[in-house]
Protein backbone atom coordinates (compact mmCIF):
# COMPACT_ATOMS: atom_id res chain seq x y z
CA UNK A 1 101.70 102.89 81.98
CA UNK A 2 98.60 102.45 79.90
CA UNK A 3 97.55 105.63 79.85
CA UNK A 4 101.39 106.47 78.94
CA UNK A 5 101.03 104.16 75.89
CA UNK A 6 97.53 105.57 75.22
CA UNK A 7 98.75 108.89 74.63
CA UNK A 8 102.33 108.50 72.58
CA UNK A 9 100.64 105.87 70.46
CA UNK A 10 97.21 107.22 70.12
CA UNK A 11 95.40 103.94 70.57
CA UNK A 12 91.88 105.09 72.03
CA UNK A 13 91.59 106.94 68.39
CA UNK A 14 93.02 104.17 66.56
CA UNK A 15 90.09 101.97 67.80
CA UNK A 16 92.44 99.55 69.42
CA UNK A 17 93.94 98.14 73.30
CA UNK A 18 97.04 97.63 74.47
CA UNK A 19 96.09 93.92 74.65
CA UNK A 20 95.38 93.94 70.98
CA UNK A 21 99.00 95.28 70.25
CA UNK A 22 100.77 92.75 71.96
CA UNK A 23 98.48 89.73 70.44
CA UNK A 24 99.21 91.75 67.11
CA UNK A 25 103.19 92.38 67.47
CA UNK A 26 103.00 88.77 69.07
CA UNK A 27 101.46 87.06 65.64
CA UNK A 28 103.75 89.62 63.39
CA UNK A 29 106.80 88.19 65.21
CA UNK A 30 105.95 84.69 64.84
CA UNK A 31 105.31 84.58 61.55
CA UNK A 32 108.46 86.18 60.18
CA UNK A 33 110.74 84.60 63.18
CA UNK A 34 112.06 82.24 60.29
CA UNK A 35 113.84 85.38 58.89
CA UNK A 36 116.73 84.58 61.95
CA UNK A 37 117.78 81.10 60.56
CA UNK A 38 116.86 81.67 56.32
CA UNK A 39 118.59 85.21 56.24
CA UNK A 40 121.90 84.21 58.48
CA UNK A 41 122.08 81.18 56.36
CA UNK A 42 122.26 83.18 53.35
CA UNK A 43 124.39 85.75 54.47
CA UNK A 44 126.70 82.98 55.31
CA UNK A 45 126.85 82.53 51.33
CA UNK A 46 128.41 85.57 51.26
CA UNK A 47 130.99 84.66 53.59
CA UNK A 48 129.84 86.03 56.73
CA UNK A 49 130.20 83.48 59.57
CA UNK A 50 126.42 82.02 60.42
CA UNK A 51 126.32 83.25 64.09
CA UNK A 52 127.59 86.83 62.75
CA UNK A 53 124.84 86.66 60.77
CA UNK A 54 122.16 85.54 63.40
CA UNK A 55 123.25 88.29 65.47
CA UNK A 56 122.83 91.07 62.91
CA UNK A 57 119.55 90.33 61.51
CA UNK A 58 118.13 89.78 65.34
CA UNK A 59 119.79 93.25 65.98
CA UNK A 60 118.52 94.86 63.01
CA UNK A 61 115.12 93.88 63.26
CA UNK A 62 115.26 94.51 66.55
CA UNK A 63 116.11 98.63 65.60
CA UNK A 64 114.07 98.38 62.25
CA UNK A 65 110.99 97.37 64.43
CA UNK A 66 111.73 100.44 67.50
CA UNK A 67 112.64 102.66 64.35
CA UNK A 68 109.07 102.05 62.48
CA UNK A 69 107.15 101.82 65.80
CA UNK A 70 108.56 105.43 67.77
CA UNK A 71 109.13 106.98 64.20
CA UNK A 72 106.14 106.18 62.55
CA UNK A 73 103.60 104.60 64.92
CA UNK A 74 102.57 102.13 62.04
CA UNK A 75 102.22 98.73 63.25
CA UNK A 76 104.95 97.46 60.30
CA UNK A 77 107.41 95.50 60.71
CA UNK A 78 110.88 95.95 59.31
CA UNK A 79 113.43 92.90 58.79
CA UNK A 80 116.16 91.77 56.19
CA UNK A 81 113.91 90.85 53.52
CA UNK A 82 114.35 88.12 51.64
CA UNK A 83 114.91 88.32 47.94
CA UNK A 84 117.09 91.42 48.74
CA UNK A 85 119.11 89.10 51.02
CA UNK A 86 119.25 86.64 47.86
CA UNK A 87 120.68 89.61 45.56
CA UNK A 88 123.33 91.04 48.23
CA UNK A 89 124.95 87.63 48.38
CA UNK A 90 124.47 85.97 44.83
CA UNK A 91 124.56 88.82 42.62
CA UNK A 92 126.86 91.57 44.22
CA UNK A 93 128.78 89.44 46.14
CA UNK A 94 129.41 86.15 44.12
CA UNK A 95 128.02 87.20 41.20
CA UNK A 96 129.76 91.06 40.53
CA UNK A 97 132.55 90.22 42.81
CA UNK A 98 132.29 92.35 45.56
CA UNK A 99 133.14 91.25 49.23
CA UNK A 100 130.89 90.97 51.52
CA UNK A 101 132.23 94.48 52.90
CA UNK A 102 131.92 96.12 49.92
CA UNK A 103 128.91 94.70 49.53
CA UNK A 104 127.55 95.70 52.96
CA UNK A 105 129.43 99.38 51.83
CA UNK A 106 126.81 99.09 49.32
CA UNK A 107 123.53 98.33 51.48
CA UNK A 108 124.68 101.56 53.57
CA UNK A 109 124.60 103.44 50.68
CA UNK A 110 121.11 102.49 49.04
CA UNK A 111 120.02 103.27 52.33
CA UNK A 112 121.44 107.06 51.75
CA UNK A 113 119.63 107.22 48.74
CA UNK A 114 116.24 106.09 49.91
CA UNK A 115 117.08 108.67 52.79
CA UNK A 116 117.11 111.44 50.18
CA UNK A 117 113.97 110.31 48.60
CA UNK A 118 112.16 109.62 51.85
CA UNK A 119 113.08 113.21 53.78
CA UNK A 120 112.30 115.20 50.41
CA UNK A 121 108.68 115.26 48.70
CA UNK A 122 110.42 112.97 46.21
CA UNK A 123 108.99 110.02 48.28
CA UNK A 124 105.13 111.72 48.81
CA UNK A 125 105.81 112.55 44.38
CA UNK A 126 106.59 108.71 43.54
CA UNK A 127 103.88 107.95 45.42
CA UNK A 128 101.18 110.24 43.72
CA UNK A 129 102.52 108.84 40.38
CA UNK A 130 102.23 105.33 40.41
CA UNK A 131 98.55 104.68 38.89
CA UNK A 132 95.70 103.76 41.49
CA UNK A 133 95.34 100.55 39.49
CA UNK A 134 98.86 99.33 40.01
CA UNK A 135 98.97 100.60 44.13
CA UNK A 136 96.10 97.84 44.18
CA UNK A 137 97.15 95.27 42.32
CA UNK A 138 100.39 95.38 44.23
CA UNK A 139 98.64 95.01 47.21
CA UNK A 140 96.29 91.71 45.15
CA UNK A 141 99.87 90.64 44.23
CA UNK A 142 101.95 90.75 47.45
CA UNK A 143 98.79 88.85 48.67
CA UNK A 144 98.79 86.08 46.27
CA UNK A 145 102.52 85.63 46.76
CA UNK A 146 101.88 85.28 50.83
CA UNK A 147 99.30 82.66 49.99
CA UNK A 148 101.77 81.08 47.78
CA UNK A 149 104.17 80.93 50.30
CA UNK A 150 101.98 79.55 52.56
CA UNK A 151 100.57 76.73 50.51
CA UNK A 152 104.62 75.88 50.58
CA UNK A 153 105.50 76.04 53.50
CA UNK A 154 102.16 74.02 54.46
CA UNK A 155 103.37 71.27 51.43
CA UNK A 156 100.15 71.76 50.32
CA UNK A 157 101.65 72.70 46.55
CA UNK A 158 104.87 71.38 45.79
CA UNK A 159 107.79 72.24 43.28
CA UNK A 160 107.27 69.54 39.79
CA UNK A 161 109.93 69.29 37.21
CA UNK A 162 106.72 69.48 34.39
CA UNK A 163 104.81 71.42 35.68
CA UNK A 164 106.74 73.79 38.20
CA UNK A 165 103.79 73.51 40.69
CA UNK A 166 101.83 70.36 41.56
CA UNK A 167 99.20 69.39 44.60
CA UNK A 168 101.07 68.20 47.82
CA UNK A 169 100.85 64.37 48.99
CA UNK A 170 97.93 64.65 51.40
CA UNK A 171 98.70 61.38 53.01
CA UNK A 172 101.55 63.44 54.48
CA UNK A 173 101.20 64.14 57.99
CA UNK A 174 102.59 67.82 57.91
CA UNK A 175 99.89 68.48 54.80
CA UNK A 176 97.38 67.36 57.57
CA UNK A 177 98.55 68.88 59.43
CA UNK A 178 98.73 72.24 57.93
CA UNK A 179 95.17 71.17 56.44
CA UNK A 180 93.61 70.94 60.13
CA UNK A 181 95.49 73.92 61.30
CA UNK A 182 94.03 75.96 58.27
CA UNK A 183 90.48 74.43 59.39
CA UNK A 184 90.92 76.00 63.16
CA UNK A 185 92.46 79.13 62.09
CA UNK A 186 89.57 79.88 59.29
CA UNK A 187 86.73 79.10 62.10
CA UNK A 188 88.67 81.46 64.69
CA UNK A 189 89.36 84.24 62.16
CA UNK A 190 85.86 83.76 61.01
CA UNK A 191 84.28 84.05 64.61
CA UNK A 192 86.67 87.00 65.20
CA UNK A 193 88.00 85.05 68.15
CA UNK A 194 90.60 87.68 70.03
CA UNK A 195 94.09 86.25 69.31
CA UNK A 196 93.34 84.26 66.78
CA UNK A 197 95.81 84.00 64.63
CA UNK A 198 98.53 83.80 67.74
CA UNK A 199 96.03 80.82 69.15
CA UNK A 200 96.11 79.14 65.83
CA UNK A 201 99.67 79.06 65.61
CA UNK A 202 99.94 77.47 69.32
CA UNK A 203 97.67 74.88 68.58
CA UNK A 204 98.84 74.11 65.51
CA UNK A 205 102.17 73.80 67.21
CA UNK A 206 100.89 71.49 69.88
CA UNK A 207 99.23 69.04 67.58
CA UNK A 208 102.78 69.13 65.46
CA UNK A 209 104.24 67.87 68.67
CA UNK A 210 101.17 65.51 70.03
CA UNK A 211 101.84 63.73 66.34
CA UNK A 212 105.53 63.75 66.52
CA UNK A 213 106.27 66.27 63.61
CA UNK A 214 108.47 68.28 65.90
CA UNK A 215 112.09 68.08 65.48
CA UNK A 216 113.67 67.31 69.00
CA UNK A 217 117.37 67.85 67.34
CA UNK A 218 115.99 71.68 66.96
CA UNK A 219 116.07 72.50 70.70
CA UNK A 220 119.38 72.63 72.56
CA UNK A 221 122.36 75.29 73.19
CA UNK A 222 122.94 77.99 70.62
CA UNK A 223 125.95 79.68 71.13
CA UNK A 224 127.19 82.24 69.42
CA UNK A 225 130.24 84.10 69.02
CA UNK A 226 130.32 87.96 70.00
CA UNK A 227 134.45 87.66 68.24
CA UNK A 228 133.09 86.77 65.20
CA UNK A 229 130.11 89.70 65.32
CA UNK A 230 132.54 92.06 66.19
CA UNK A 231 134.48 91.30 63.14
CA UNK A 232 130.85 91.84 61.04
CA UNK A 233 129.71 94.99 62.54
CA UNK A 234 130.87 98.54 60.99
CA UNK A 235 133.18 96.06 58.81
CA UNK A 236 131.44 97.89 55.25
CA UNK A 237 134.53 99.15 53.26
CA UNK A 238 134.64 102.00 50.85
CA UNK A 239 137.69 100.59 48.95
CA UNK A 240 135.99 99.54 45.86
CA UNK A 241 133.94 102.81 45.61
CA UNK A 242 135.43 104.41 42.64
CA UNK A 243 134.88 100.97 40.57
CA UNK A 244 131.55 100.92 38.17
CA UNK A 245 130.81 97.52 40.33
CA UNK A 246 130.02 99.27 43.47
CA UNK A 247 127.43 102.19 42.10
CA UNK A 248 125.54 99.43 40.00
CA UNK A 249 124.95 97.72 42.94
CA UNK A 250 124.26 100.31 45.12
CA UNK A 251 121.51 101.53 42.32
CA UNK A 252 120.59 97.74 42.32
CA UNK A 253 119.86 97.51 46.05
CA UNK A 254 118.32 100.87 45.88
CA UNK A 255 116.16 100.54 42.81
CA UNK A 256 114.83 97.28 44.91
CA UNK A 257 114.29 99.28 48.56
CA UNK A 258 112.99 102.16 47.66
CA UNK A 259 110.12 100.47 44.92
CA UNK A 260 110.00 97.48 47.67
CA UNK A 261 109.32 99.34 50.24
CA UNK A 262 106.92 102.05 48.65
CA UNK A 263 104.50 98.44 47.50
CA UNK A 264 104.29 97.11 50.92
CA UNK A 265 104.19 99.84 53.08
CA UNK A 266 101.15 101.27 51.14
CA UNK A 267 99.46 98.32 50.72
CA UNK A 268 99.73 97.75 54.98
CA UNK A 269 99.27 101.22 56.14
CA UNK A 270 95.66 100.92 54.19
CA UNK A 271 95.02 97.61 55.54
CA UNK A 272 95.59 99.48 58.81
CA UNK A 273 93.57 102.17 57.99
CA UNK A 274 97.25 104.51 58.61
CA UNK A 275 97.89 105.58 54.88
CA UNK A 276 98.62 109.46 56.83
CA UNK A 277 101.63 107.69 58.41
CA UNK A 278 103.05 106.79 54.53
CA UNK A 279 105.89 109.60 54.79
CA UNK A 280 106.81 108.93 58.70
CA UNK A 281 107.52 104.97 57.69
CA UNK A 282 109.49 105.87 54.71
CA UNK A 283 112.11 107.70 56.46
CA UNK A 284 112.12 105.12 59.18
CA UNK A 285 112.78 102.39 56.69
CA UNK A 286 115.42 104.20 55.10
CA UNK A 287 117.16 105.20 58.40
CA UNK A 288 116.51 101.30 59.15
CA UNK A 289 118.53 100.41 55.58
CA UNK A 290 121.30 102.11 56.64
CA UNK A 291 121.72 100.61 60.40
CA UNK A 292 121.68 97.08 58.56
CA UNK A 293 125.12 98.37 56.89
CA UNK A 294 126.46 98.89 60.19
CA UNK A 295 125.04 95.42 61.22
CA UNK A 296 126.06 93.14 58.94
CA UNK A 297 123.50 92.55 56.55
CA UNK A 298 120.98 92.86 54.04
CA UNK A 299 118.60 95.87 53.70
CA UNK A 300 116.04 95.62 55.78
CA UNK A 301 112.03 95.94 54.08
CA UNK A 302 108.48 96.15 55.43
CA UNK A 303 108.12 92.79 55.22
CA UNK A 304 104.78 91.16 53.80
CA UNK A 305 104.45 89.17 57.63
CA UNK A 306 103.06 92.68 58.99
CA UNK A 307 99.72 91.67 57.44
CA UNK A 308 99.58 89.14 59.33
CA UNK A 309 100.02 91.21 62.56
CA UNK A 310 97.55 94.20 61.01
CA UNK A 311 94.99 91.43 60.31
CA UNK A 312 94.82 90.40 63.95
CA UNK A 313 94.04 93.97 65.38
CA UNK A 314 97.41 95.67 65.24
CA UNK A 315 97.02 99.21 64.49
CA UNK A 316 99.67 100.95 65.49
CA UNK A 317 102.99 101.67 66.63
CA UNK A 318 102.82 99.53 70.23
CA UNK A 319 102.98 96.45 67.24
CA UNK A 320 106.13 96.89 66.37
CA UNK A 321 107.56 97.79 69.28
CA UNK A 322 106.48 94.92 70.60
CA UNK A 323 107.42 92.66 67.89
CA UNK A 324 111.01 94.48 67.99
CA UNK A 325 111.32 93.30 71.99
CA UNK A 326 110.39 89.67 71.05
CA UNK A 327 113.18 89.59 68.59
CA UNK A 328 115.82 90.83 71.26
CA UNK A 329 114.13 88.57 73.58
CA UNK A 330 114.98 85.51 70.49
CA UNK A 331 118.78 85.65 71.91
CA UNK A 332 117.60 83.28 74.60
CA UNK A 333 114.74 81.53 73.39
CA UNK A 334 115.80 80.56 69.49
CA UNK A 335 115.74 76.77 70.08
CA UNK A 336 111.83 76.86 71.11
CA UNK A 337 111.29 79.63 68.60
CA UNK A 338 112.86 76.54 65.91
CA UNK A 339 109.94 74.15 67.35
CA UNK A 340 107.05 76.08 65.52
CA UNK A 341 106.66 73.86 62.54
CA UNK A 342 105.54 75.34 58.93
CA UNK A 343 102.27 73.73 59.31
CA UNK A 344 101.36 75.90 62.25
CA UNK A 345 102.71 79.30 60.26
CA UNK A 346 101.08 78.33 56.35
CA UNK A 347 97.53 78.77 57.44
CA UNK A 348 97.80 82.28 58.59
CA UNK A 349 99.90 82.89 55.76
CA UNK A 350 97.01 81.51 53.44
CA UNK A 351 94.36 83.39 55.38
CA UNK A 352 96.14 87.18 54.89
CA UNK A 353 96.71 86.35 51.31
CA UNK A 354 93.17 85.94 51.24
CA UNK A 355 92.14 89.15 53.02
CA UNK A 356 94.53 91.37 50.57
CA UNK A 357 93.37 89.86 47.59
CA UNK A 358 90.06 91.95 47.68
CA UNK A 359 91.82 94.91 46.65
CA UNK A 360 90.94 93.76 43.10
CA UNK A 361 87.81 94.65 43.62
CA UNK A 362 89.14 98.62 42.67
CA UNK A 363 90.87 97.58 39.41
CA UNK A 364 89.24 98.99 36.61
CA UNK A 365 89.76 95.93 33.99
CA UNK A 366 87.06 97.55 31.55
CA UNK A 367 89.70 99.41 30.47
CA UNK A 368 92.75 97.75 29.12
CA UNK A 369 95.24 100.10 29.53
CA UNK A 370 94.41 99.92 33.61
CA UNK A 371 93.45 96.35 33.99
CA UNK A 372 96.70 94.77 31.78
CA UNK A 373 99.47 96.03 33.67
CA UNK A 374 97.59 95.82 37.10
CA UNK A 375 97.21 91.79 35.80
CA UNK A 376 101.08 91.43 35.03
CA UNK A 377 101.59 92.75 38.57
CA UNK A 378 99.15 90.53 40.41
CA UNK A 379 100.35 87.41 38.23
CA UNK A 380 104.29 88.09 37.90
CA UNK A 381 104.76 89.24 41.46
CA UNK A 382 103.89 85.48 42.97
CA UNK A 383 105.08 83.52 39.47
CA UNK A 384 108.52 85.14 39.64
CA UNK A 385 108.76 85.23 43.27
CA UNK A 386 109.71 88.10 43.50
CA UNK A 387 108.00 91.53 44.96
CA UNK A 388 110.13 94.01 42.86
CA UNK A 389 110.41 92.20 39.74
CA UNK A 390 106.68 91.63 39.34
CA UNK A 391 106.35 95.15 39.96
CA UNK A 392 108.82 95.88 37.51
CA UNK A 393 106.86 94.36 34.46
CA UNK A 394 103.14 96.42 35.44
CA UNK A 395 105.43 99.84 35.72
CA UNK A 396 107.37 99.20 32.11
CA UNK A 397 104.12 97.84 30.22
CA UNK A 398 102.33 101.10 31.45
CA UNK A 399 103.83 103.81 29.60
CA UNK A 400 103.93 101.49 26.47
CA UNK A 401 100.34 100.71 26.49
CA UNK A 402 99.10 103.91 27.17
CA UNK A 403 101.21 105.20 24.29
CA UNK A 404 99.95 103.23 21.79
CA UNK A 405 96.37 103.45 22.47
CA UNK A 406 96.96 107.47 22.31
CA UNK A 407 97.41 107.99 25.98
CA UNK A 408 100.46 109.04 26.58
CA UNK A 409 99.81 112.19 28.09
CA UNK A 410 97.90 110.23 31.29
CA UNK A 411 101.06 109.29 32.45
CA UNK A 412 103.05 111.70 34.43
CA UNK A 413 106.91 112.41 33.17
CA UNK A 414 108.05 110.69 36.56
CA UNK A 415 106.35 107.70 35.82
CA UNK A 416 108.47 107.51 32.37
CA UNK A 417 111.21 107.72 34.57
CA UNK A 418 110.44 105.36 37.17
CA UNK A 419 109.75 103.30 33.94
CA UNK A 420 113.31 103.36 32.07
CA UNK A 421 115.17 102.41 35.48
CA UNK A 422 113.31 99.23 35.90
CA UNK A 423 113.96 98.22 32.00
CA UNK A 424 117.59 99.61 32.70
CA UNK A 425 117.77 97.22 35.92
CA UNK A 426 116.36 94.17 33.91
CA UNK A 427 119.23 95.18 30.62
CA UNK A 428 122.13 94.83 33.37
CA UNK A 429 120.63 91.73 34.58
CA UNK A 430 120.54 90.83 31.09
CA UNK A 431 123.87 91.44 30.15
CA UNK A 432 125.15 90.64 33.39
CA UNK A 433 126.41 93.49 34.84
């Protein structure tokens, strides 16, 4: 079996075990497990019935993961992301009015259209002409937002009604705890202790419990309800698709996968020392996007977790797969999956924040032009929490820039183009269409 998994993965010339890949996939899945219980939840906003919802985003991560790990043999893992999860429910569905059929109609079709972009060079030709210095600082960016999130999950920084962000209260015991957890996962890490982000997380775990910070109501029966899945999946309806509604959010959702996805798969095929495998993920992601139409939910992205999965020795495929097998295997086991408190998932949050962040280092900020927009990315992608919209201000300040210092011919006609749809996408927004 090894030597099976040796040869369709390539893992002798990847510099990396079969051990390593599970620890890896093991880590990835435990620090974006959450996804099962945030994304259902907000699907149910939308009107789809909580254990509907459970269901589909276990089953399509589940295929997202096998898709990304036989397709593209990049240890990435592919989920309902969240943000996109936050615009399928409040903006197309209670915001623009579609159901939640029409609105899963919707995700099937974005998926169709990063299909076309990812199985023509159109994907490779984005690619080529986003600037070097904003590929980076998305990377620097996606890495200070992971941080972020980890500081809040860990209570470390908390939300302030002056001051939007203020220091935790360390006389909190899941702040020490998170602070203690960080301490052991930093000294592993640092001692490149095999598994050390998946020990980390068990400890930290453990002295959650040993200190009474676990939530006993959290473990008990789940059931679900296959009736109320079976009204969910393949439920996407076509009615509304000759309505204006429908093709503004489909560009919406599409505008957000394709740029999305294109950020973070870059950024974590480097880390993984895969960028060759760029192409092979896109189409898998796309392929994943539309599956989650048929399943029930949100588009699925390569969600910023992988680092954490990359950072602890995954380097290929085998990752995902096995990451994709744990979430099948979260039918049974979701009540102990509930029992892994924040504090034992912030520190290796913090720590891959950390590790990304040193992309800076490749930012040219001698020249304005370069460094400016790569700064708005890096700054606006954690401040406005949002991956795409961050993003969105680096790509439309570009052009702008570079045309009024006399540049304007350093940036490729695509670029323009890429450009005017994310100032397009923030006038609808505006205007509220």
């Amino acid at each position: 079996m090894q030597k099976l998994l040796d040869k369709y993965f390539r893992l002798t010339g990847s510099r990396t075990t079969v051990r390593k890949e599970i620890l890896a996939g093991t880590v990835s899945f435990f620090t974006i497990v959450y996804i099962i219980a945030v994304n259902s939840s907000i699907m149910s906003d939308a009107g789809i019935p909580v254990e509907a919802g459970i269901i589909a985003t276990i089953l399509t991560s589940f295929v997202g993961c096998f898709l990304m790990g036989f397709g593209a043999n990049a240890p990435i893992v592919l989920v309902p992301g969240m943000g996109i999860n936050a615009l399928f429910s409040y903006t197309l569905v209670q915001g623009m009015g579609l159901t939640w059929q029409e609105a899963l109609a919707a995700v099937f079709v974005s998926g169709l259209l990063l299909a076309i972009i990812s199985f023509t060079s159109l994907a490779a030709k984005i690619a080529q002409a986003i600037p070097v210095s904003l590929k980076e600082a998305i990377t620097v960016g996606i890495g200070l937002f992971l941080a972020f999130i980890g500081l809040q999950k860990g209570g470390i920084v908390v939300a302030s009604q002056t001051t939007f962000v203020a220091l935790g209260d360390f006389s909190s015991a899941s702040v020490l705890l998170t602070l203690v957890t960080l301490l052991i996962t930093v000294f592993l890490f640092a001692r490149n202790v095999p598994g050390n982000f998946l020990i980390s997380i068990l400890l930290g775990t453990a002295l959650a419990a040993l200190f009474g910070q676990i939530d006993s109501k959290k473990v008990g029966h789940v059931g679900f309800s296959s009736g109320e899945y079976r009204s969910v999946f393949g439920a996407m309806s076509l009615d509304n698709v000759a309505s204006a509604a429908f093709w503004i959010a489909s560009f919406s959702l599409a505008l957000v996968v394709v740029f999305e996805n294109i950020g973070l798969i870059h950024s974590q095929l480097r880390m993984a020392d895969k960028s060759e495998a760029f192409d092979r993920a896109m189409r898998t992601t796309s392929l994943s996007v539309i599956a989650s139409g048929f399943f029930g939910t949100s588009p699925t992205v390569a969600t910023v977790e992988s680092a954490a999965g990359i950072a602890a020795g995954g380097k290929t495929g085998l990752t995902a797969i096995v990451t994709g097998l744990l979430f099948l295997l979260s039918f049974f086991f979701i009540p102990v999956i509930r029992l892994i408190p924040d504090s034992a998932i912030a520190p290796v949050l913090i720590i891959i924040g950390g590790l990304m962040i040193q992309s800076v280092r490749n930012i040219d900020f001698q020249d304005f032009s370069e460094g400016f927009p790569a700064f708005l990315v890096i700054a606006l992608i954690p401040l406005t929490y949002s991956i795409v919209d961050g993003i969105a201000f680096g790509f439309i300040i570009y052009p702008l820039l570079k045309l009024a210092l006399g540049k304007g011919k350093e940036v490729t006609v695509l670029f323009y183009l890429i450009a005017g749809l994310f100032l397009l996408n923030f006038i609808f927004h505006a205007i509220g269409i």
